[in-house]
N, C-alpha and C. Protein backbone atom coordinates (compact mmCIF):
# COMPACT_ATOMS: atom_id res chain seq x y z
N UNK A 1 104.46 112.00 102.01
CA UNK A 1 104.81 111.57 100.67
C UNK A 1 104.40 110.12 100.46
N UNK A 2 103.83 109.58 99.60
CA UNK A 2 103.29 108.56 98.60
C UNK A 2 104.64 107.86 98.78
N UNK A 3 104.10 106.36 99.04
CA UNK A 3 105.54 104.98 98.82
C UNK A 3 105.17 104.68 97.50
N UNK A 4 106.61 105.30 96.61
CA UNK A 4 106.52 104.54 94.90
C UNK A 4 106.59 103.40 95.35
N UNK A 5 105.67 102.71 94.63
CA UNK A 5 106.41 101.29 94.20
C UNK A 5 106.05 100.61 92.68
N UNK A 6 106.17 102.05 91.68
CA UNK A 6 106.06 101.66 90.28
C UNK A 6 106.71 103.01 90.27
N UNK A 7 107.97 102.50 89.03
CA UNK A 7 108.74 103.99 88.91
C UNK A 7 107.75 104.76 87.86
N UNK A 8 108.34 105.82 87.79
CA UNK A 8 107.87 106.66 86.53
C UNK A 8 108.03 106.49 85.26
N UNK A 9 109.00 105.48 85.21
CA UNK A 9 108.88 105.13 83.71
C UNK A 9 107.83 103.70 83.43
N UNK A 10 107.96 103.04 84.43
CA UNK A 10 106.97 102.26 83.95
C UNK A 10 105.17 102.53 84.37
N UNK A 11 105.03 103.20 84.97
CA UNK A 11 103.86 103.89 84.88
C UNK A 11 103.85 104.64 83.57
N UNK A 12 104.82 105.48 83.59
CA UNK A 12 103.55 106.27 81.90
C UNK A 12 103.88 105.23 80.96
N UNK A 13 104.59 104.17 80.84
CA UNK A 13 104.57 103.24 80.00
C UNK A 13 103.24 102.54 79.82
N UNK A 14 103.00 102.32 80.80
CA UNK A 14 101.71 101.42 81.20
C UNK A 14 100.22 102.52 80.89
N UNK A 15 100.58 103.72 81.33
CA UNK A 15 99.52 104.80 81.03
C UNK A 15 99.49 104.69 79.42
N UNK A 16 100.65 105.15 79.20
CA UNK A 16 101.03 105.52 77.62
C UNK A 16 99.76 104.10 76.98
N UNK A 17 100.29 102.92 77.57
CA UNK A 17 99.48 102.36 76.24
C UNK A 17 98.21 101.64 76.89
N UNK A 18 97.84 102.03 78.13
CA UNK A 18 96.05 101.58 77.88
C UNK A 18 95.51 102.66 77.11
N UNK A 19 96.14 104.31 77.04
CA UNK A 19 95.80 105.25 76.17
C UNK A 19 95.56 105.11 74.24
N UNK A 20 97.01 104.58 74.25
CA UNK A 20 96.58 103.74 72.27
C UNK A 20 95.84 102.16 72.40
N UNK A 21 95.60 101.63 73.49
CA UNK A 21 94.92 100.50 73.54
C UNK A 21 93.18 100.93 73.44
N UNK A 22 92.86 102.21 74.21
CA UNK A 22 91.79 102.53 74.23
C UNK A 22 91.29 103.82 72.80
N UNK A 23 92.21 104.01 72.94
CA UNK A 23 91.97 104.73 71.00
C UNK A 23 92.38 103.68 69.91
N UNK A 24 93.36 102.89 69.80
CA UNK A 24 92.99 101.60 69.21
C UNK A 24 91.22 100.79 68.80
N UNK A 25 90.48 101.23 70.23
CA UNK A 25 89.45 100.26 70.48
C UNK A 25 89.88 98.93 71.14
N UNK A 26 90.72 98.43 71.55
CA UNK A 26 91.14 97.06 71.97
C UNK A 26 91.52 96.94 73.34
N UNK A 27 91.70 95.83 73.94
CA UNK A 27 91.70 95.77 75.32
C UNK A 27 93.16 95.88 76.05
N UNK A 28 93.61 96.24 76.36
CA UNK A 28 94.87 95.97 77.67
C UNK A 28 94.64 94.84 78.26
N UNK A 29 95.98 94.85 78.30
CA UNK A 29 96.55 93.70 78.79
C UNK A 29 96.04 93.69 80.48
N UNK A 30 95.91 92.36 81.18
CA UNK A 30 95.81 92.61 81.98
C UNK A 30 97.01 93.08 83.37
N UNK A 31 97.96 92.83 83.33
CA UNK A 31 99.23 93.53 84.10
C UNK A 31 99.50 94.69 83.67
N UNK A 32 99.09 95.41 82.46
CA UNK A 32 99.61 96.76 82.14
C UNK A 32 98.39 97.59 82.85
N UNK A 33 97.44 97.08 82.71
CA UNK A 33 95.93 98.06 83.47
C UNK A 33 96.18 97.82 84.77
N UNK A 34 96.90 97.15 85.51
CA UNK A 34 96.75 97.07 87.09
C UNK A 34 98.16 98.03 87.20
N UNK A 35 99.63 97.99 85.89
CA UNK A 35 100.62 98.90 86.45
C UNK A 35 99.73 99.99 85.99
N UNK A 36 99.27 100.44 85.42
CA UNK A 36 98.07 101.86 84.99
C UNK A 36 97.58 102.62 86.45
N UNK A 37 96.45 101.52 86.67
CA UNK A 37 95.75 101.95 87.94
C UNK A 37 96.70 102.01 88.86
N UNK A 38 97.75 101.21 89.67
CA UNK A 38 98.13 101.82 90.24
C UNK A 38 99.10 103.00 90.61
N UNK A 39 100.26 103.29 88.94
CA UNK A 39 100.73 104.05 89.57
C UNK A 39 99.88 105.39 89.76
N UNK A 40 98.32 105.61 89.14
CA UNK A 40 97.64 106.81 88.63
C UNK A 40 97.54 106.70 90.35
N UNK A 41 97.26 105.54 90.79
CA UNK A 41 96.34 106.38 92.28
C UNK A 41 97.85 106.93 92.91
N UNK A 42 98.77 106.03 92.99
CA UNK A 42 100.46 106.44 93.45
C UNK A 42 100.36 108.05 93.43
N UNK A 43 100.17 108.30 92.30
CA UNK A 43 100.51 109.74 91.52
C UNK A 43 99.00 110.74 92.76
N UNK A 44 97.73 110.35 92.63
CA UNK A 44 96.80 110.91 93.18
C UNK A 44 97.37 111.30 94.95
N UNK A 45 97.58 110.31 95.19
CA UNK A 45 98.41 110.33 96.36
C UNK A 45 99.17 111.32 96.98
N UNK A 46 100.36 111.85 96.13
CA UNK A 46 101.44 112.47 96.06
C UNK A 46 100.64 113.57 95.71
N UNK A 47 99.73 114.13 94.92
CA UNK A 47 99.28 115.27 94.27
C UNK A 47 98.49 116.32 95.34
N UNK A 48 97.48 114.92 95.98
CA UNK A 48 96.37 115.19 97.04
C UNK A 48 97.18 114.63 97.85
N UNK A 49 98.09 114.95 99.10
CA UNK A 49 98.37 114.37 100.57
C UNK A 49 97.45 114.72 101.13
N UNK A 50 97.27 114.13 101.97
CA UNK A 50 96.23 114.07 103.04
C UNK A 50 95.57 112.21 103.23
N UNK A 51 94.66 112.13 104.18
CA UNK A 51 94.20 110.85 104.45
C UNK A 51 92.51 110.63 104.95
N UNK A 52 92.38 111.60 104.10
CA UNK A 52 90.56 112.01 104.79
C UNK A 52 89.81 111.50 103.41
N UNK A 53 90.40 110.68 102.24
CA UNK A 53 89.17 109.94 101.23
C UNK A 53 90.41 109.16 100.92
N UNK A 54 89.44 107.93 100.84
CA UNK A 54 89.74 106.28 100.28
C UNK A 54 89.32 106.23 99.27
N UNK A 55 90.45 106.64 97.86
CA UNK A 55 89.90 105.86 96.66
C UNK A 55 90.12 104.27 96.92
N UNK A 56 89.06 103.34 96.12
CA UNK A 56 89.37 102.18 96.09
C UNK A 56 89.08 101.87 94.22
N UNK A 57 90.19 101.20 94.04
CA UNK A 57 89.87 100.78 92.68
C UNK A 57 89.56 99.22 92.70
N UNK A 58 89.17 98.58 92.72
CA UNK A 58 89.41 96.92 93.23
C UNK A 58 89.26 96.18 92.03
N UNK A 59 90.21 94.87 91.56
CA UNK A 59 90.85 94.67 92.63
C UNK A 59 92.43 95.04 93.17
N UNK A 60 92.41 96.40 91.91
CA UNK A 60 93.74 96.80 91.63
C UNK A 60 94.46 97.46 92.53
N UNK A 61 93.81 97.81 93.32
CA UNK A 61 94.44 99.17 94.13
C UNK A 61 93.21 99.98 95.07
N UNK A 62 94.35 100.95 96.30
CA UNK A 62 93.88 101.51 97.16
C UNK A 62 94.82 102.82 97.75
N UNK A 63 94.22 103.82 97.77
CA UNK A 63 95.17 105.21 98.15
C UNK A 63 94.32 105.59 98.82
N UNK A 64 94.71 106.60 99.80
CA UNK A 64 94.06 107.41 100.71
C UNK A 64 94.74 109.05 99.94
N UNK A 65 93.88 110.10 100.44
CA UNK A 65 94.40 111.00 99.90
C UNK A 65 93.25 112.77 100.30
N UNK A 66 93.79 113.49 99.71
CA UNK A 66 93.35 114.79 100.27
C UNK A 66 93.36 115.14 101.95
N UNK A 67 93.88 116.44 102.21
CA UNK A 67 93.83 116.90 103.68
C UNK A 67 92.51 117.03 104.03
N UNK A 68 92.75 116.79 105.26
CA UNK A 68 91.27 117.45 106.08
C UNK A 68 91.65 115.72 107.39
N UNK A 69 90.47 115.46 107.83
CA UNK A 69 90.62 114.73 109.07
C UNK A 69 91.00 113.11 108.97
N UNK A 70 91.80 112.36 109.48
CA UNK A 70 92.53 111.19 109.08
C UNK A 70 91.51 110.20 109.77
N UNK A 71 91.67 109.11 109.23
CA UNK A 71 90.76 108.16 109.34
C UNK A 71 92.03 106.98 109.60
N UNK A 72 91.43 106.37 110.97
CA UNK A 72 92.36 105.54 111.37
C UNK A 72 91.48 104.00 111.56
N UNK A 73 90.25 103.74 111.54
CA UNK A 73 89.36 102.85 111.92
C UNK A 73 88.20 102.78 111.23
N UNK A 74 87.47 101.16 110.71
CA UNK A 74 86.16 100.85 110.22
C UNK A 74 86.68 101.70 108.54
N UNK A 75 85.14 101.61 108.62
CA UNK A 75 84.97 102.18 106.97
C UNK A 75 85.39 103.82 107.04
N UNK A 76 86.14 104.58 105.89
CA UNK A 76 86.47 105.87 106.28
C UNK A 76 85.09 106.66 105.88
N UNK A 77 85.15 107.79 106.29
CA UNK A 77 83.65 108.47 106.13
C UNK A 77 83.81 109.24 104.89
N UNK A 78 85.06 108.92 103.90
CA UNK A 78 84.43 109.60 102.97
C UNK A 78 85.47 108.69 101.68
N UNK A 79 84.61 108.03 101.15
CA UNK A 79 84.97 106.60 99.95
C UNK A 79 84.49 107.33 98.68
N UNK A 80 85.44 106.88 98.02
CA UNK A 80 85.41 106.75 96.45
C UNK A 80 86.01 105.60 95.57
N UNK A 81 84.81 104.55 95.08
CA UNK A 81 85.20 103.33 94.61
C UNK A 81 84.48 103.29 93.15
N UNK A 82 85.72 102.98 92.08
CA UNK A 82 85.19 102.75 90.91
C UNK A 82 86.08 101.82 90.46
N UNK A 83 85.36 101.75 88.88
CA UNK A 83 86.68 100.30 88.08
C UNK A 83 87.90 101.08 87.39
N UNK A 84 88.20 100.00 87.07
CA UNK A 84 89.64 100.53 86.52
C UNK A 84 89.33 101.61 85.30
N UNK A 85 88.53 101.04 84.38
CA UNK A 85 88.38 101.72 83.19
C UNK A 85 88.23 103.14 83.92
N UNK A 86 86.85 103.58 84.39
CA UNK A 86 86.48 104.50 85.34
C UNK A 86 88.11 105.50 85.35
N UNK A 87 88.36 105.14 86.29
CA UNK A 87 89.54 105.45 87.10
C UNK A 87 90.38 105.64 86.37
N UNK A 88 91.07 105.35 84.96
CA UNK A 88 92.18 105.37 84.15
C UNK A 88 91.23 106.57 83.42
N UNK A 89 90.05 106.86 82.99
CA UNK A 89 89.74 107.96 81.76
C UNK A 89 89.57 109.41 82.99
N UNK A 90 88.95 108.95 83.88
CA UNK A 90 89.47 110.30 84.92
C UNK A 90 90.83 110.79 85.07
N UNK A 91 91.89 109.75 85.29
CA UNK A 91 93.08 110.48 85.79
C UNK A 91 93.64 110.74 84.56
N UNK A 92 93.21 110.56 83.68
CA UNK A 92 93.74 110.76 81.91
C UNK A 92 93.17 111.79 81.51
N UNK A 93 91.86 112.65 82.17
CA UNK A 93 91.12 113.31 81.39
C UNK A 93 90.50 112.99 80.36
N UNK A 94 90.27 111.30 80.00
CA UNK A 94 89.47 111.10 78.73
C UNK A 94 87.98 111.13 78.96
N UNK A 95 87.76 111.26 80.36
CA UNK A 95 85.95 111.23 81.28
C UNK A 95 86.22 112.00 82.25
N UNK A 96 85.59 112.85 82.65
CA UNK A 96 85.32 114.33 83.45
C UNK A 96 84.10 113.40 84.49
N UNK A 97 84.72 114.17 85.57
CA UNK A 97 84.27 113.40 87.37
C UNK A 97 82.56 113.47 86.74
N UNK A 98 82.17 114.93 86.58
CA UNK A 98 80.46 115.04 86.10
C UNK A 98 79.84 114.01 85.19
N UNK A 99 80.43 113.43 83.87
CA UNK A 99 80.45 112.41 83.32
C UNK A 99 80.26 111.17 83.78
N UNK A 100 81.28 111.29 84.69
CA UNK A 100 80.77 109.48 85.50
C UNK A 100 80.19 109.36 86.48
N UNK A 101 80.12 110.52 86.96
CA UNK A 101 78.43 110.59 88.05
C UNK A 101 77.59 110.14 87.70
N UNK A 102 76.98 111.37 86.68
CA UNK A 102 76.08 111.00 85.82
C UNK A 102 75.80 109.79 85.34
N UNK A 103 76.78 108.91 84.91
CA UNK A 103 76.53 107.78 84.16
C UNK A 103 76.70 106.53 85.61
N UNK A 104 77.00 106.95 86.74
CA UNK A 104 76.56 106.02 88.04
C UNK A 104 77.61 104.96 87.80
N UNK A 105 78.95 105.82 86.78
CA UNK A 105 79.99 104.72 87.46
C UNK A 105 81.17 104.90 88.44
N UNK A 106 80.67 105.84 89.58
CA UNK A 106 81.42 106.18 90.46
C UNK A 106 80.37 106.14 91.80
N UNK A 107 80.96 105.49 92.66
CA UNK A 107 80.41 105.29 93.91
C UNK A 107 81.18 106.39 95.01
N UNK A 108 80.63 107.26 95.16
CA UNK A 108 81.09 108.31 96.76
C UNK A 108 80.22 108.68 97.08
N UNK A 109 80.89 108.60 98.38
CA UNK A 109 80.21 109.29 99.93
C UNK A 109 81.22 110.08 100.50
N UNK A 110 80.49 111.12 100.99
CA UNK A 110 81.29 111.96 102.72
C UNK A 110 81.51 112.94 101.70
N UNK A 111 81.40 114.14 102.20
CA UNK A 111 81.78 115.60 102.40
C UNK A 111 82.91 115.59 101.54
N UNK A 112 83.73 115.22 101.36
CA UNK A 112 85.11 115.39 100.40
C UNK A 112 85.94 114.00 99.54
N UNK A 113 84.48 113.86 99.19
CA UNK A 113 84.66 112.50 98.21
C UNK A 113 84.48 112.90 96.76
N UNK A 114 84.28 113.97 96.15
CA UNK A 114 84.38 115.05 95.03
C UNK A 114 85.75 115.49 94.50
N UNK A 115 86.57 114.52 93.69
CA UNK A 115 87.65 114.58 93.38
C UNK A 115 87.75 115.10 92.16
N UNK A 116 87.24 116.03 91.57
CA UNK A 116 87.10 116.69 90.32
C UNK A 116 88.18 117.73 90.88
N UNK A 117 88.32 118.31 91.51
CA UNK A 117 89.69 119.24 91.73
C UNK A 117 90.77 118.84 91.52
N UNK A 118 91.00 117.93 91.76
CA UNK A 118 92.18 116.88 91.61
C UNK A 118 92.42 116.32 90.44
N UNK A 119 91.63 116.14 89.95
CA UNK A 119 91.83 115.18 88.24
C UNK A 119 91.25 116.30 86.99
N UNK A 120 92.13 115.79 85.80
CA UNK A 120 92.76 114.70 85.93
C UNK A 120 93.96 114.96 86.41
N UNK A 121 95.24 113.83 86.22
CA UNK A 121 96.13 113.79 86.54
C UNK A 121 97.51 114.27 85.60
N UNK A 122 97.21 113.82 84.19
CA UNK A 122 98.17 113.76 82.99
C UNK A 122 96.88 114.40 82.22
């Protein structure tokens, strides 16, 4: 199990409004996009257990997640690093994993770095 350390209310708070910030058109704040990103990876965490892919969001955050083989040392063999924006319209469903491939704003490697099963989240 995933260590909360953003409850559930202030995560979808923080979700809730980079969501009318980004249909607004306008920017988030910057402490509400870092409580955003992290409780989404929190949540990824808990959804996908396991420790065999390293999302990295930087400089907001870091989860390990999905089963299969644990990575205890060096770089893990199977990374997934994007930005926040990235990372908030995936776990929102407002951008589909194929979408940001395509558009080369998602960086993965290794065999089970394909988190489209998983997302979105909400």
């Amino acid at each position: 199990m995933a260590r909360r350390r953003i409850s559930a209310e202030q995560g979808s708070a923080a979700v809730r409004s980079w969501i009318r910030d980004q249909e607004a058109g306008s920017d988030t704040d910057r402490k509400t996009r870092a409580a955003a990103v992290r409780y989404l990876l929190e949540e990824l965490a808990e959804r996908a257990r396991g420790s065999s892919v390293e999302v990295r969001v930087p400089p907001w955050g870091v989860t390990q997640c999905v089963e299969g083989p644990a990575h205890t040392r060096g770089t893990p063999p199977n990374v997934v690093e994007l930005d926040a924006e990235t990372w908030l319209g995936l776990a929102t469903g407002r951008l589909s994993w194929n979408e940001a491939c395509a558009a080369g704003r998602i960086s993965a490697s290794g065999t089970r770095a394909d988190l489209s099963a998983v997302l979105p989240l909400i």
